[in-house]
C-alpha atoms as a PDB file:
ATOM      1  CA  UNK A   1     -35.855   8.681 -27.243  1.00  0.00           C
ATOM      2  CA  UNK A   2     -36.020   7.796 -23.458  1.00  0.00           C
ATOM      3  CA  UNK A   3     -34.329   9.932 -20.900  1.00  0.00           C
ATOM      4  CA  UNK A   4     -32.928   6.519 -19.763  1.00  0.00           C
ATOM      5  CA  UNK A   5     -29.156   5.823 -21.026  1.00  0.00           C
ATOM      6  CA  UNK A   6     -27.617   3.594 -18.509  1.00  0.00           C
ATOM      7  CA  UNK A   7     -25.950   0.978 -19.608  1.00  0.00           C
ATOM      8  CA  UNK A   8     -22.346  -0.525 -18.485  1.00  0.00           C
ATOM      9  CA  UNK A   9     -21.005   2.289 -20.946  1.00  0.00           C
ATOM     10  CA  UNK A  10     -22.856   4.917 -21.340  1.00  0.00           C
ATOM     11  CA  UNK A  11     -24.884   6.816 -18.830  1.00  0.00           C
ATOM     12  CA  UNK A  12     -26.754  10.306 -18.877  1.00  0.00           C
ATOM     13  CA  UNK A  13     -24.853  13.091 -17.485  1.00  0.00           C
ATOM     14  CA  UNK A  14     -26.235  16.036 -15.252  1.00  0.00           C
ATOM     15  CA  UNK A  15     -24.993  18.848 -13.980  1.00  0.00           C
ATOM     16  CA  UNK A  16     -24.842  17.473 -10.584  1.00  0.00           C
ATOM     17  CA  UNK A  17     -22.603  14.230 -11.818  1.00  0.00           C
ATOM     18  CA  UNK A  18     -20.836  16.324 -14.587  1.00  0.00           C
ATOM     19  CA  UNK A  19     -17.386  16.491 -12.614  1.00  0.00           C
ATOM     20  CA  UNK A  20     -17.300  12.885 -11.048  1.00  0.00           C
ATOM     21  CA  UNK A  21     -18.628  10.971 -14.109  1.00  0.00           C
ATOM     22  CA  UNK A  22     -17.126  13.179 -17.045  1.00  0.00           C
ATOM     23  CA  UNK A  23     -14.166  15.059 -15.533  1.00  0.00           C
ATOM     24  CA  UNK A  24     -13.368  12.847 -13.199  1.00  0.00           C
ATOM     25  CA  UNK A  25     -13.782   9.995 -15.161  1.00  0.00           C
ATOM     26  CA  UNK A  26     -12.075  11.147 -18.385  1.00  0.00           C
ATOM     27  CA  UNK A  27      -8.476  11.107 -16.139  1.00  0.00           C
ATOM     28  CA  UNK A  28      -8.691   7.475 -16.499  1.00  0.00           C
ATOM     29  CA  UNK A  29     -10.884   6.490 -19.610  1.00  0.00           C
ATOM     30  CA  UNK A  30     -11.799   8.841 -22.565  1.00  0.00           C
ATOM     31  CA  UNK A  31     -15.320  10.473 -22.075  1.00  0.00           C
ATOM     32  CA  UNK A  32     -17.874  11.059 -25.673  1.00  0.00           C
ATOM     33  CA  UNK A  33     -20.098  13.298 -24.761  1.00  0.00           C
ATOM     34  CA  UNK A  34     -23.893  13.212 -27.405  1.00  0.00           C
ATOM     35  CA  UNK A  35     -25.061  16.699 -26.701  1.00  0.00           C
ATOM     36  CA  UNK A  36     -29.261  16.060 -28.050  1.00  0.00           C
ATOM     37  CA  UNK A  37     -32.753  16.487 -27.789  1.00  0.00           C
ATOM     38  CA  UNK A  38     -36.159  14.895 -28.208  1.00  0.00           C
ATOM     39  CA  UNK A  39     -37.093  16.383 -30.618  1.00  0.00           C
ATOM     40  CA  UNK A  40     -33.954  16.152 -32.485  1.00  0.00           C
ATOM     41  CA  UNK A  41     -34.552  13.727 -35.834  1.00  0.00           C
ATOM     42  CA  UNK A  42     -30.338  13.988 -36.367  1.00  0.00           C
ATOM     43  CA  UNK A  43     -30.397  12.600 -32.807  1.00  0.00           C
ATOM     44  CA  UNK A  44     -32.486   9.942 -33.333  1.00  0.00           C
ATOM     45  CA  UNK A  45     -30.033   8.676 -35.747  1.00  0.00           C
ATOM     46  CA  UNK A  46     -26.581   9.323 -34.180  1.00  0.00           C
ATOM     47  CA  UNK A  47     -27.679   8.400 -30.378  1.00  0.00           C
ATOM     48  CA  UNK A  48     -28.109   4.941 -30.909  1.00  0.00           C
ATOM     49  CA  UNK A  49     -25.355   4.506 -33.002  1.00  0.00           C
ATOM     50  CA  UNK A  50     -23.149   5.693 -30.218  1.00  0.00           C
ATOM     51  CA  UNK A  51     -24.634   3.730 -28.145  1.00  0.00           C
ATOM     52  CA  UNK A  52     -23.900   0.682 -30.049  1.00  0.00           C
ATOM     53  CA  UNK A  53     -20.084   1.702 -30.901  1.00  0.00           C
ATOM     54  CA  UNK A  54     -19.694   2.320 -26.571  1.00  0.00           C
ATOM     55  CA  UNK A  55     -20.659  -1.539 -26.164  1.00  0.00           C
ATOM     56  CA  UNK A  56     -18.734  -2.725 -28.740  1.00  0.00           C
ATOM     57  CA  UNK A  57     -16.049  -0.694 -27.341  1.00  0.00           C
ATOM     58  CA  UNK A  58     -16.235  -2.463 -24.213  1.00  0.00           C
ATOM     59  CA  UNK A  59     -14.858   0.384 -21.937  1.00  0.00           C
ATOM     60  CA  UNK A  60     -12.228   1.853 -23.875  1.00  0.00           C
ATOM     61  CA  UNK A  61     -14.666   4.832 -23.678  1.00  0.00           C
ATOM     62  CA  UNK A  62     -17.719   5.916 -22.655  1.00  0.00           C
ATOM     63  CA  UNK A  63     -20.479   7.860 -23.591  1.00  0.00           C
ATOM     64  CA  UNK A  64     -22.151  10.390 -21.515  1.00  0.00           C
ATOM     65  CA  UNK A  65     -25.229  11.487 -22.995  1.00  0.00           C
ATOM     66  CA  UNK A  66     -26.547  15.438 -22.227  1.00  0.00           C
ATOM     67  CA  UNK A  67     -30.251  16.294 -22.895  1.00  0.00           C
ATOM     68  CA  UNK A  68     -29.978  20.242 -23.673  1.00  0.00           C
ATOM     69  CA  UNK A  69     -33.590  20.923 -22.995  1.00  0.00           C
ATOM     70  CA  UNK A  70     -33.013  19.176 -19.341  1.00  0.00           C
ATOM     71  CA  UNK A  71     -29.233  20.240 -19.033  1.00  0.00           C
ATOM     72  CA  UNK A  72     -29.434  23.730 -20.225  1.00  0.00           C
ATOM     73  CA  UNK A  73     -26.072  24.910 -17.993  1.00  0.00           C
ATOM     74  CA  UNK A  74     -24.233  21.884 -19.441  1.00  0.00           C
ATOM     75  CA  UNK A  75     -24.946  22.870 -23.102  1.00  0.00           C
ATOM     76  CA  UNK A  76     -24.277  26.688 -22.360  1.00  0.00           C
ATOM     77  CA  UNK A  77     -20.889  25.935 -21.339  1.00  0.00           C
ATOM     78  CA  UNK A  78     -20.370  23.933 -24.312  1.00  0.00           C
ATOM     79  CA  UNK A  79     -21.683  26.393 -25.781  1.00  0.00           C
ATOM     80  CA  UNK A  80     -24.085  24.383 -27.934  1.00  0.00           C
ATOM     81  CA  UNK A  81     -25.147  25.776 -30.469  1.00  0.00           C
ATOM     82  CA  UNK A  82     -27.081  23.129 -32.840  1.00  0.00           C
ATOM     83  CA  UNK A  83     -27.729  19.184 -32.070  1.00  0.00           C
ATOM     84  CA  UNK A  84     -26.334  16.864 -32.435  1.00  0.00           C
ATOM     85  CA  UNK A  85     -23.231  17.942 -31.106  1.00  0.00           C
ATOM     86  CA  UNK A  86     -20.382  15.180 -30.232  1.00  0.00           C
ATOM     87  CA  UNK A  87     -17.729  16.304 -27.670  1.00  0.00           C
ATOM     88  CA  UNK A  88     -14.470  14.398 -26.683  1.00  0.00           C
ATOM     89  CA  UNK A  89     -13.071  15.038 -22.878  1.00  0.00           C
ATOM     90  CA  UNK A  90      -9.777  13.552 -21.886  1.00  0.00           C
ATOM     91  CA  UNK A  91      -7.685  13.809 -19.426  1.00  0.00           C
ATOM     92  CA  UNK A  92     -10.245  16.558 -17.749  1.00  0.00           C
ATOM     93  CA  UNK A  93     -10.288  18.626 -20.804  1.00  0.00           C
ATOM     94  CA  UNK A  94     -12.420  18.566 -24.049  1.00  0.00           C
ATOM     95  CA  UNK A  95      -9.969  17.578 -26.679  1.00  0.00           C
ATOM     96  CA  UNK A  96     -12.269  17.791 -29.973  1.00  0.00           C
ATOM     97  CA  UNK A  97     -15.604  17.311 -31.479  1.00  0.00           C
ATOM     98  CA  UNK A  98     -17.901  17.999 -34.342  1.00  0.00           C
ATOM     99  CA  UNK A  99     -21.535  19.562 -34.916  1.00  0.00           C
ATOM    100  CA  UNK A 100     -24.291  17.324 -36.686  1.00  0.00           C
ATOM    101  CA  UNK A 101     -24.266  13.200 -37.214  1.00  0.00           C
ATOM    102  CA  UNK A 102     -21.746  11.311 -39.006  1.00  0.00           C
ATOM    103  CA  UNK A 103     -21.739   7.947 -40.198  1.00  0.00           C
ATOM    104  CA  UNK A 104     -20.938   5.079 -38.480  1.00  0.00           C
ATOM    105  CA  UNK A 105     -17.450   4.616 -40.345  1.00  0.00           C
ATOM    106  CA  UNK A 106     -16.654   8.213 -39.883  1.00  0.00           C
ATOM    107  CA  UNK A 107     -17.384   7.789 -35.931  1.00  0.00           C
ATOM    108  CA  UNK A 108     -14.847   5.203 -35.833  1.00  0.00           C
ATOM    109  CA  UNK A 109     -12.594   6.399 -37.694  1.00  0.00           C
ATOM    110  CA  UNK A 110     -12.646   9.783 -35.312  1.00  0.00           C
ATOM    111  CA  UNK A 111     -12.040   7.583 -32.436  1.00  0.00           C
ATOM    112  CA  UNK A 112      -9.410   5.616 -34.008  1.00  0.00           C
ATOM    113  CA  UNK A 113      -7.717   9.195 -34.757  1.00  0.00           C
ATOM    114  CA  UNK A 114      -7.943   9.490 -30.713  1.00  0.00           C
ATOM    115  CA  UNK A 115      -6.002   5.847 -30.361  1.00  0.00           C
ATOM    116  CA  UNK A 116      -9.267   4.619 -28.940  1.00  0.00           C
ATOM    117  CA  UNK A 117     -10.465   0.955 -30.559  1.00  0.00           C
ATOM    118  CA  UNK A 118     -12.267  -1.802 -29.208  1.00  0.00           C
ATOM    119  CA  UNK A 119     -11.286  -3.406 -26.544  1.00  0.00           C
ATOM    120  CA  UNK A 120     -10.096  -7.278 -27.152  1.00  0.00           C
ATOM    121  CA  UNK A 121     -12.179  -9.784 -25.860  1.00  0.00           C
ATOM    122  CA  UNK A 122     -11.475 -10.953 -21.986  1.00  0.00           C
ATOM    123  CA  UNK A 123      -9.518 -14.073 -21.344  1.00  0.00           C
ATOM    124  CA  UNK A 124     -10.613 -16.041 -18.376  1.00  0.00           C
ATOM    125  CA  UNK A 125      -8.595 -15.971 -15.095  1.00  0.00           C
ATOM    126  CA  UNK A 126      -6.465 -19.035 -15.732  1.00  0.00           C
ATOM    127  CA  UNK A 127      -5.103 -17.454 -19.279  1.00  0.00           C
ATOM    128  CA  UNK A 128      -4.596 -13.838 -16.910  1.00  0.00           C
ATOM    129  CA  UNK A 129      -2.480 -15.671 -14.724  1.00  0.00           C
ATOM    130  CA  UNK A 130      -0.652 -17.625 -17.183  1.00  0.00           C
ATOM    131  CA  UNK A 131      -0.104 -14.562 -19.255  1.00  0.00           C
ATOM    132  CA  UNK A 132       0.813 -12.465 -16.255  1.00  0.00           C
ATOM    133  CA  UNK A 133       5.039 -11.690 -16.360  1.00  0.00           C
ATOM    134  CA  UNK A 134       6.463 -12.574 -13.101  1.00  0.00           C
ATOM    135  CA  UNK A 135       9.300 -10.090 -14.187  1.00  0.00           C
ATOM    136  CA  UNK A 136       9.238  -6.354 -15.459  1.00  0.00           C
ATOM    137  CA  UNK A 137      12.814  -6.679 -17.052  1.00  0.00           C
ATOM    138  CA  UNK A 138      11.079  -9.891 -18.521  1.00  0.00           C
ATOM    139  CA  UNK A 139       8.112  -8.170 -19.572  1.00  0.00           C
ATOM    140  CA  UNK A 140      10.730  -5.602 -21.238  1.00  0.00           C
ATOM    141  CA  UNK A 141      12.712  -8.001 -23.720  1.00  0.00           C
ATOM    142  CA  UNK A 142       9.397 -10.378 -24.615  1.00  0.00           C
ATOM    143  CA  UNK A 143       8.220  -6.852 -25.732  1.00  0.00           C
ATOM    144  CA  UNK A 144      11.802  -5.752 -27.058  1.00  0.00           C
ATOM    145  CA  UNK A 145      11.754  -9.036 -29.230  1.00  0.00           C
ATOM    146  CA  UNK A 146       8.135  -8.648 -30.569  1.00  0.00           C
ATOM    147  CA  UNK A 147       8.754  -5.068 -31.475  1.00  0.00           C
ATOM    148  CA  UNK A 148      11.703  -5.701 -33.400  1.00  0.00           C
ATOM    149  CA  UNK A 149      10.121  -8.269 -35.391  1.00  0.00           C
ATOM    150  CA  UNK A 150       7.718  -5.966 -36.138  1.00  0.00           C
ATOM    151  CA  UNK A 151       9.214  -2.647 -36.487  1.00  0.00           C
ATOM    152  CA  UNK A 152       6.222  -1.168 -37.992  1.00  0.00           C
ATOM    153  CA  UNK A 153       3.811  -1.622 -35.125  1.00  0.00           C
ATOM    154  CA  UNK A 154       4.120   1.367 -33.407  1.00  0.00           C
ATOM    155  CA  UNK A 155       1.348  -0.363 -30.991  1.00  0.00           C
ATOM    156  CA  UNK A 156       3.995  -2.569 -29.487  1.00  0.00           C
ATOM    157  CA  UNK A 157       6.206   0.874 -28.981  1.00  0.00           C
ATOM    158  CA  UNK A 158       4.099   2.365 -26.666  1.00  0.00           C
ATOM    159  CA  UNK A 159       3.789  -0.992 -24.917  1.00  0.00           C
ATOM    160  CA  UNK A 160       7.228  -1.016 -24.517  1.00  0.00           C
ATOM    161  CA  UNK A 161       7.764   2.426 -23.701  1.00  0.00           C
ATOM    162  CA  UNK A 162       5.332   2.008 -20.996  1.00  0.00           C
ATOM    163  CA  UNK A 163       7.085  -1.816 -19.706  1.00  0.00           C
ATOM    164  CA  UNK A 164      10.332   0.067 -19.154  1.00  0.00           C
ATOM    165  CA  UNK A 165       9.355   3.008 -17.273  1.00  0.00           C
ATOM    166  CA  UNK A 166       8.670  -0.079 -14.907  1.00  0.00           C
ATOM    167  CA  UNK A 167      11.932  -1.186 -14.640  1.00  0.00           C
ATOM    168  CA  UNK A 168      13.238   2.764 -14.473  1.00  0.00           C
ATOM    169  CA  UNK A 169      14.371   2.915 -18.122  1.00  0.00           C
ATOM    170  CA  UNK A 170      13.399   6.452 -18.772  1.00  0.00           C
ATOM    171  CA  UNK A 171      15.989   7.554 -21.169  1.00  0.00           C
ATOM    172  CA  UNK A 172      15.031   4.736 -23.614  1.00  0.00           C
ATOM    173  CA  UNK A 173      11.159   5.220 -22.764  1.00  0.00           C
ATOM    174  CA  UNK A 174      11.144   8.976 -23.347  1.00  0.00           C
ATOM    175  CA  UNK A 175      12.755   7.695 -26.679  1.00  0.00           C
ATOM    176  CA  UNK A 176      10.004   5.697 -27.883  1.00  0.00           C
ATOM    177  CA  UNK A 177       7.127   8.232 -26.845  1.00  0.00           C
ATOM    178  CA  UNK A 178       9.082  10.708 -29.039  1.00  0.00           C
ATOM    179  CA  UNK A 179       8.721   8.714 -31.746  1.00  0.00           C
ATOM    180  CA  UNK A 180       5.167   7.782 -31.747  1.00  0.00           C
ATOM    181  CA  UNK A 181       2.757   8.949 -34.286  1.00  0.00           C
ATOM    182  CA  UNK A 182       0.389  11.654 -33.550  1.00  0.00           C
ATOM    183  CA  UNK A 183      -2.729   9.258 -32.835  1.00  0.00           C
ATOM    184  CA  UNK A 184      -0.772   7.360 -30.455  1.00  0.00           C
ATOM    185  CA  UNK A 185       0.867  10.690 -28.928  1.00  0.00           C
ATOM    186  CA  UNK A 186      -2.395  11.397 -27.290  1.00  0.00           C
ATOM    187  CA  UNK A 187      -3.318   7.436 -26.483  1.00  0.00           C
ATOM    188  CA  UNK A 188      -4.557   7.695 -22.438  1.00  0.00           C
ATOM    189  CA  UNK A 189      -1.236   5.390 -21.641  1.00  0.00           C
ATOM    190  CA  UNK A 190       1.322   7.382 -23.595  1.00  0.00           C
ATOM    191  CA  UNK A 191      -0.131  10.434 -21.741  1.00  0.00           C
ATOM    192  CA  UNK A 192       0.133   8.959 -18.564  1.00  0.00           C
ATOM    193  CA  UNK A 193       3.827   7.595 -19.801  1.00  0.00           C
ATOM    194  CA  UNK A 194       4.551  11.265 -20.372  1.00  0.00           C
ATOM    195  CA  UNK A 195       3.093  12.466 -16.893  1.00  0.00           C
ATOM    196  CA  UNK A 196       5.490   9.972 -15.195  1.00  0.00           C
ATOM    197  CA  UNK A 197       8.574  10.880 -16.882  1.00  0.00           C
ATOM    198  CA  UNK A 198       7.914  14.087 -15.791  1.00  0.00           C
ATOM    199  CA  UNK A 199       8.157  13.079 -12.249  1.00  0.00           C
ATOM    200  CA  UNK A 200      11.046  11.262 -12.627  1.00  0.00           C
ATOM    201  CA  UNK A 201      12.882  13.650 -15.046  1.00  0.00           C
ATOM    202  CA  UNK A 202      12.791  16.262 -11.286  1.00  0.00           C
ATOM    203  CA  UNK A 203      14.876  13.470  -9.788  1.00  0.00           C
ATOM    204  CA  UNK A 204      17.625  12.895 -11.435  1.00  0.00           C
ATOM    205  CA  UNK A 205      19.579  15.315  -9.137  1.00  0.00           C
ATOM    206  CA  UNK A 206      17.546  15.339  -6.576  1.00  0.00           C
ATOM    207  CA  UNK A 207      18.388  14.710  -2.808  1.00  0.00           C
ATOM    208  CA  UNK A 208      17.494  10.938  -1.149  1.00  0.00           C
ATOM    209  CA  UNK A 209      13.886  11.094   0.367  1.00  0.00           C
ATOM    210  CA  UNK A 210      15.414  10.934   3.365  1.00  0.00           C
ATOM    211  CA  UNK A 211      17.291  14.390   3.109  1.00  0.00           C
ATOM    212  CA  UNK A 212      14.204  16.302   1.620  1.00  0.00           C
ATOM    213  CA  UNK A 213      12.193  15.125   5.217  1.00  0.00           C
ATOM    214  CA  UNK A 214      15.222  16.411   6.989  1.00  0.00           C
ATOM    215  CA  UNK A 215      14.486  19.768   5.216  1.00  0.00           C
ATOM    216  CA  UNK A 216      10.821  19.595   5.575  1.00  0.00           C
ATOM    217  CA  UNK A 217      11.208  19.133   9.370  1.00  0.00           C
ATOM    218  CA  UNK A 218      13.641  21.642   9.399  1.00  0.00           C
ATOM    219  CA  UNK A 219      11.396  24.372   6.995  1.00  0.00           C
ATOM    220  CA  UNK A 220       7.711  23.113   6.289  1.00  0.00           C
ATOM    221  CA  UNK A 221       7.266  26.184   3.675  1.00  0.00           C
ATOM    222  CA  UNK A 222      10.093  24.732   1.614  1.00  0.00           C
ATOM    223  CA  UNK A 223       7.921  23.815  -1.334  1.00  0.00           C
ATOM    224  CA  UNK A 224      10.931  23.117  -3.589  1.00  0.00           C
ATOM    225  CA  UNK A 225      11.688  20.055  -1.100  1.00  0.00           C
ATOM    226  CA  UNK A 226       7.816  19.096  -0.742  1.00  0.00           C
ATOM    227  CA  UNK A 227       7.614  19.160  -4.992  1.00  0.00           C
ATOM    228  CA  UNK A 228      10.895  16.831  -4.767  1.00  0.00           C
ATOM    229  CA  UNK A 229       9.318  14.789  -2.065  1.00  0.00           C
ATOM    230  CA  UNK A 230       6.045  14.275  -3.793  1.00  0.00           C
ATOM    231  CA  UNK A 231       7.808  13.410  -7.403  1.00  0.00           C
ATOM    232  CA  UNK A 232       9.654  10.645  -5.698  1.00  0.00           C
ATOM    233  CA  UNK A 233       6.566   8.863  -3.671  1.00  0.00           C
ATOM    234  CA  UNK A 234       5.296   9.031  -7.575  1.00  0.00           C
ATOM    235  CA  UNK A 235       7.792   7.626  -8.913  1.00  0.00           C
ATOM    236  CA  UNK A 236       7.802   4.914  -5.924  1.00  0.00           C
ATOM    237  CA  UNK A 237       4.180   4.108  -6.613  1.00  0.00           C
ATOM    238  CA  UNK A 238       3.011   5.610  -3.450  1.00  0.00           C
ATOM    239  CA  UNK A 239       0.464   8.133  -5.227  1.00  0.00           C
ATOM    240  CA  UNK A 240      -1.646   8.938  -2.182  1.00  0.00           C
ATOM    241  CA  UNK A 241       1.637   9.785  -0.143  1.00  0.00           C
ATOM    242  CA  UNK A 242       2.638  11.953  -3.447  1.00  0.00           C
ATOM    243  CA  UNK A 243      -0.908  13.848  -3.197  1.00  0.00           C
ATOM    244  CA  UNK A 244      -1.078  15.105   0.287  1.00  0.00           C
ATOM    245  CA  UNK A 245       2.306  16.518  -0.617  1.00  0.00           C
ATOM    246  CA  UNK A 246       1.186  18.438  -3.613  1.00  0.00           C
ATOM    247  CA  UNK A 247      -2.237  19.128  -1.546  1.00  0.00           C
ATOM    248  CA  UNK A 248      -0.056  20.977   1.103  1.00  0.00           C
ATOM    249  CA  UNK A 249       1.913  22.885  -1.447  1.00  0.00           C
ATOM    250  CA  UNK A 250      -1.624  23.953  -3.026  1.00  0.00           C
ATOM    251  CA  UNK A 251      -2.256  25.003   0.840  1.00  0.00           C
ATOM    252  CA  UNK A 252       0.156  27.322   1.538  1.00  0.00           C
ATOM    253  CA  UNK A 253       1.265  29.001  -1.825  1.00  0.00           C
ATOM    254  CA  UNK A 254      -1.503  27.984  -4.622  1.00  0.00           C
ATOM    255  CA  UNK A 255       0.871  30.892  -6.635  1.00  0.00           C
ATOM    256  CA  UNK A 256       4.424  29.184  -6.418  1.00  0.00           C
ATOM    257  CA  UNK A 257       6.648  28.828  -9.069  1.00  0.00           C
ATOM    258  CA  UNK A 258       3.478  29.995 -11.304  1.00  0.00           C
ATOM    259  CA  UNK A 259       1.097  27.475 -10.022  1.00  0.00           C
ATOM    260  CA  UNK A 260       3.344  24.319  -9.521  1.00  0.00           C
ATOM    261  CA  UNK A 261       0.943  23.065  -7.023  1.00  0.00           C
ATOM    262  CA  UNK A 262      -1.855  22.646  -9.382  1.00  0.00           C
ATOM    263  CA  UNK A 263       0.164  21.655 -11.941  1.00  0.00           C
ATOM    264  CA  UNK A 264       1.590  18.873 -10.007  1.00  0.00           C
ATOM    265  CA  UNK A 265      -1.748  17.628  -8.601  1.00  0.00           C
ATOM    266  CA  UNK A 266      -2.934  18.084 -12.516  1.00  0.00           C
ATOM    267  CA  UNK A 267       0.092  15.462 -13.846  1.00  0.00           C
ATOM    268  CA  UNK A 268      -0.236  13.016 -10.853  1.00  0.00           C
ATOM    269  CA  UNK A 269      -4.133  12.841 -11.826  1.00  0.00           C
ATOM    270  CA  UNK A 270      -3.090  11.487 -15.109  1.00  0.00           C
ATOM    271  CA  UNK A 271      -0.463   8.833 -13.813  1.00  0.00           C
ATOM    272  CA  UNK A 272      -2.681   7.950 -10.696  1.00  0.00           C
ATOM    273  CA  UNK A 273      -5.688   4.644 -11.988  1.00  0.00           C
ATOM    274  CA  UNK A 274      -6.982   4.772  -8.792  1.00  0.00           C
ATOM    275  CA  UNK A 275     -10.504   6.821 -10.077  1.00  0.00           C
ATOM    276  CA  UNK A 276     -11.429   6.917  -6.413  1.00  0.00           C
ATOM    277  CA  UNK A 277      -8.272   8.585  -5.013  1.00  0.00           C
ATOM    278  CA  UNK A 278      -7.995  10.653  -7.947  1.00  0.00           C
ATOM    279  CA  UNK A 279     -11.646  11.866  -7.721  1.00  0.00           C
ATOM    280  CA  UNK A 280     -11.164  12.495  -4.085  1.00  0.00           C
ATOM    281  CA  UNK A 281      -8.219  14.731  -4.103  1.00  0.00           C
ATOM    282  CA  UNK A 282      -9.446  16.355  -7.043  1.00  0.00           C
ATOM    283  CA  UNK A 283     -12.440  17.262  -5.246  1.00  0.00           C
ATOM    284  CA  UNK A 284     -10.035  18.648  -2.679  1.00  0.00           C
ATOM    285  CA  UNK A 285      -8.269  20.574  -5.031  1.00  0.00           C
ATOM    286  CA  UNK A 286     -11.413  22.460  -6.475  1.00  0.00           C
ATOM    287  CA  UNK A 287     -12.336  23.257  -3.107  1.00  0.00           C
ATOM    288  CA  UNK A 288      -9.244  25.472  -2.218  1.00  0.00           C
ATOM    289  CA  UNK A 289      -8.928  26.778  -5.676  1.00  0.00           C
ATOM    290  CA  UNK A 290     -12.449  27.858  -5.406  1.00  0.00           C
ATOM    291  CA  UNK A 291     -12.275  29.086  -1.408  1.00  0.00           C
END
């Protein structure tokens, strides 16, 4: 087997791209990582199996492949200890995996258990635009509708769930999320639904932007008023306004309120799509954690 991999979904991994292609990348689209070897008949079998299921896929994950003869750091902290090895990273963290090659049908059905399937097929620009709701409230009862017709399709509850956190429902959206089943729990959009819930749980009582610049002018180590003042640009949509907030927090007290810094840049990286903002404050964040 070539050390040769890239393709529009799948790509070999080093150590020197293992944190912006896998870490990085996993906030935003669920990372398989194929831990093998050349020599490796099990590999030879599994590899280009994988490879088949991340096309077919179409970018609803990808595969990072790791050559442990080549990559020997990468497999230690793994700690690899017999190939093939499979590996699942979300969200920046490995979130399971499983020794040795499995069948196709057993592949899918792991990734299924993850909420990842294939991707539909692309509709051309004019049926995007066409499609497109003009309206978020709109977007919430043409949802609303198709979900009660189908009450079964818990699918169409997480798209709703996620259509009215756009309009600010988060009472009813927290709702739904509760009541998804496990494999949809941990789907990439119902964690990111959860992440921005979170934000806008903090402002229910919280002081008008306004007022927490007032007390940021007035005090620029009040880091209760900075957390506030973040959560709301989040909830506003105006992520890279959110991050420098939470940066500044990680600046002068990394230790507050038992690491609420981190933890807020950690939750904003799972509601932010932008992979290049995200993987440049992240970036940022490593450095001072690691200064």
């Amino acid at each position: 087997m070539p050390q040769a991999h890239a393709t529009t979904h799948a790509f070999d991994a080093t150590a020197d791209n293992f944190e912006a292609d896998v870490l990085d990348r996993s906030l935003q689209v669920p990372v398989l990582i194929d831990f093998w070897a050349e020599w490796c008949g099990p590999c030879k079998t599994v590899g280009p199996i994988l490879e088949k299921l991340a096309a077919e896929y179409n970018g609803t994950f990808v595969l990072a492949k790791i050559d442990v003869d080549r990559e020997q750091q990468l497999a230690g902290a793994f700690q690899i200890r017999s190939i093939p090895t499979i590996i699942l990273v979300k969200g920046g963290q490995p979130v399971d995996g499983f020794p040795g090659a499995m069948p196709e049908g057993q592949l899918r059905e792991f990734l299924a258990g993850h909420g990842i399937v294939p991707a539909a097929a692309p509709a051309d620009d004019a049926t995007v635009a066409e499609a497109a709701p003009a309206d978020p409230h709109a977007e919430v009862e043409r949802l609303r509708a198709e979900s009660a017709a189908a009450p079964d399709n818990d699918a169409l509850r997480l798209d709703l769930a996620v259509a009215l956190l756009a309009t600010g429902a988060t009472d009813e959206a927290g709702r739904l999320l509760d009541a998804l089943p496990a494999n949809l729990a941990t789907d990439d959009r119902a964690l990111r639904a959860r992440a921005a819930l979170g934000f806008a749980a903090l402002l229910r009582d919280a002081p008008p932007a306004a007022s927490l610049e007032s007390a940021l002018a007035a005090d620029p180590s009040d880091l209760r008023a900075r957390h506030l003042l973040g959560a709301r640009h989040m909830v506003e949509g105006r992520h890279e306004a959110a991050l420098e907030q939470f940066m500044e927090m990680l600046r002068r007290d990394r230790g507050f309120d038992d690491g609420l810094p981190r933890k807020a840049l950690i939750e904003a990286f799972r509601v932010i799509e932008d992979g290049g903002l995200v993987s440049r404050y992240r970036r940022q964040m490593s450095s001072l954690l690691l200064s």
